[in-house]
Protein backbone atom coordinates (compact mmCIF):
# COMPACT_ATOMS: atom_id res chain seq x y z
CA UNK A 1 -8.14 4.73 18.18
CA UNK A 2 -7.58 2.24 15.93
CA UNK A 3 -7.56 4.51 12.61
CA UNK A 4 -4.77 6.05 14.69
CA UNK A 5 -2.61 2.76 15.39
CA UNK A 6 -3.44 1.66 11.84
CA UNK A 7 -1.57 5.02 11.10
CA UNK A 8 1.70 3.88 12.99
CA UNK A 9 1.31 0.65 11.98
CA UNK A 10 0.05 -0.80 14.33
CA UNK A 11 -1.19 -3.98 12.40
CA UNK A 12 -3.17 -4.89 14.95
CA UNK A 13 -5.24 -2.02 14.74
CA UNK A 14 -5.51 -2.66 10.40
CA UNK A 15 -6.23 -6.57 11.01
CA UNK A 16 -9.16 -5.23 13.44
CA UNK A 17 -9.97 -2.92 11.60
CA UNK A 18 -10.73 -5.39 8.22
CA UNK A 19 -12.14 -8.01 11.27
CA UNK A 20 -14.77 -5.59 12.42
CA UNK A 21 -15.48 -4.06 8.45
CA UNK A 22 -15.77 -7.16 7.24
CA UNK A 23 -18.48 -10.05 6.55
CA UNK A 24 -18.01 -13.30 7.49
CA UNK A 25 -16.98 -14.35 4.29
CA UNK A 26 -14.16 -11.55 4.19
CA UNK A 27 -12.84 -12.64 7.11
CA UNK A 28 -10.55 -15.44 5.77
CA UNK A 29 -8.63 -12.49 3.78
CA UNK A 30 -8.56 -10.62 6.79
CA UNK A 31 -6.63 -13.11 8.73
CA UNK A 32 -4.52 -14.04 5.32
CA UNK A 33 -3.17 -9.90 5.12
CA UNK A 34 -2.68 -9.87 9.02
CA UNK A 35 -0.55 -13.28 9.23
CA UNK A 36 2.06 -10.99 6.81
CA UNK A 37 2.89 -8.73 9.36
CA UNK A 38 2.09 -10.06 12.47
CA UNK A 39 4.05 -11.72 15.29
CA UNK A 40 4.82 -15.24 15.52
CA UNK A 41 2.62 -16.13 18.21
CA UNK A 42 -0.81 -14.87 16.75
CA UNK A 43 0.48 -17.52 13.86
CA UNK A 44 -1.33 -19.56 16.89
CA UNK A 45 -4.28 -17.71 17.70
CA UNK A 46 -5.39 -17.49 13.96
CA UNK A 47 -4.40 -21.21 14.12
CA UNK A 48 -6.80 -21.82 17.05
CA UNK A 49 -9.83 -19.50 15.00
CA UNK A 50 -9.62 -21.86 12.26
CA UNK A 51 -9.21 -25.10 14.04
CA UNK A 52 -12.01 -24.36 16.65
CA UNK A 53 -14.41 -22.36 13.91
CA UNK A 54 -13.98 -18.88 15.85
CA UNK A 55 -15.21 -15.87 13.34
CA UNK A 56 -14.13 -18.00 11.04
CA UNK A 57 -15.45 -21.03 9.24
CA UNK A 58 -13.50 -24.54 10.82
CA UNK A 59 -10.89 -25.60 8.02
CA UNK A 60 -8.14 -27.45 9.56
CA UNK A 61 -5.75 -27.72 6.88
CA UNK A 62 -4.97 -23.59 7.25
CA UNK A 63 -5.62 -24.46 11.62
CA UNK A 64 -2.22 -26.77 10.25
CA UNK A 65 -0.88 -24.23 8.38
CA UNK A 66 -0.83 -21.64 10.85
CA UNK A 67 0.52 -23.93 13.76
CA UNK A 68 3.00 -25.67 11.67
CA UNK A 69 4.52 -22.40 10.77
CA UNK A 70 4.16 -20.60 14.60
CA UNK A 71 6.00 -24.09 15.16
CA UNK A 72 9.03 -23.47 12.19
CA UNK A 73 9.30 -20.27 14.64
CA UNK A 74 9.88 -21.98 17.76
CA UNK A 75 6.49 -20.58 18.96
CA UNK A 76 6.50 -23.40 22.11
CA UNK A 77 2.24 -23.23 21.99
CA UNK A 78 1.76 -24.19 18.66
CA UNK A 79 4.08 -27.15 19.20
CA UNK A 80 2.41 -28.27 22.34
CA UNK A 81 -0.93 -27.87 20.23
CA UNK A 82 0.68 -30.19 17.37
CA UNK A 83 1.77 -32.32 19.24
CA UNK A 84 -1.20 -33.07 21.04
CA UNK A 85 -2.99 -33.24 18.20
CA UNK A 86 -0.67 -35.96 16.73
CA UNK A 87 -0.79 -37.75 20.49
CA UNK A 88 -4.47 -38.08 20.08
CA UNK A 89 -5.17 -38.03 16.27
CA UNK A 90 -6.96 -34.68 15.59
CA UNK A 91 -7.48 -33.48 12.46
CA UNK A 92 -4.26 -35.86 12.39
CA UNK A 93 -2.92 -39.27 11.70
CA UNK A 94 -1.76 -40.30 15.23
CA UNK A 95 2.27 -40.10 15.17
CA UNK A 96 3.87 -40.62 18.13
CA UNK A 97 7.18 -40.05 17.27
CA UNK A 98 6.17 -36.46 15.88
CA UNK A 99 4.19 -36.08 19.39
CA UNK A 100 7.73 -37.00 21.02
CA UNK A 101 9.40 -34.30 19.14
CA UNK A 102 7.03 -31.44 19.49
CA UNK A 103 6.64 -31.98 22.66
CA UNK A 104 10.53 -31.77 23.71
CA UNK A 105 11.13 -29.08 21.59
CA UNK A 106 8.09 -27.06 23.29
CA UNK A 107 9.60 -27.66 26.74
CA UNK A 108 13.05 -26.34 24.94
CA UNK A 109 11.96 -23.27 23.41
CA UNK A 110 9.64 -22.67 26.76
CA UNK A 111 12.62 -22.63 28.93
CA UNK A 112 14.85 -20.48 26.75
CA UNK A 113 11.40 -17.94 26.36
CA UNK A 114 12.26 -15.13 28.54
């Protein structure tokens, strides 16, 4: 099944695929070639791997990069994860101006979701 979507492609299928072919280790190039193609809201869940150590080894600064650019596209999740990660101070400086923003923009871009 998955050879098969990998042959439409279905990235999906190739990013699981590499995940289930690969070691531990490989996995972090894995998530890198499926981030090229996929859609703007698994930007978050690869975020979430990263930032909670999930098949992957923790490293927040790509947790930030992933989020941070789910964010740029008005992904309303991975600004509601930002910002409570600025509210509180994880993996963060507290900033709660930047909270303020991410926050109202996540309430935005949730409404206009469809």
């Amino acid at each position: 099944y998955l050879k098969k979507a990998r042959d439409c492609g279905d990235y999906a299928g190739v990013w699981l695929i590499d995940i289930l072919a690969s070691s531990p280790r490989d996995l972090d190039q894995a998530f890198a070639k499926y981030a090229k193609h996929c859609d703007k809201n698994e930007y978050v869940q690869i975020g979430e791997c990263y930032l909670e150590g999930v098949a992957v080894e923790q490293n927040t600064e790509r947790a930030l990069s992933y989020l941070k650019e789910a964010a740029k596209r008005k992904v309303p999740r991975a600004m509601a994860l930002l910002g409570e990660m600025y509210l509180f101070g994880h993996y963060v400086e507290k900033d709660l101006e930047q909270t303020i923003d991410l926050l109202h923009l996540a309430v935005k871009y949730e409404a206009l979701a469809p």
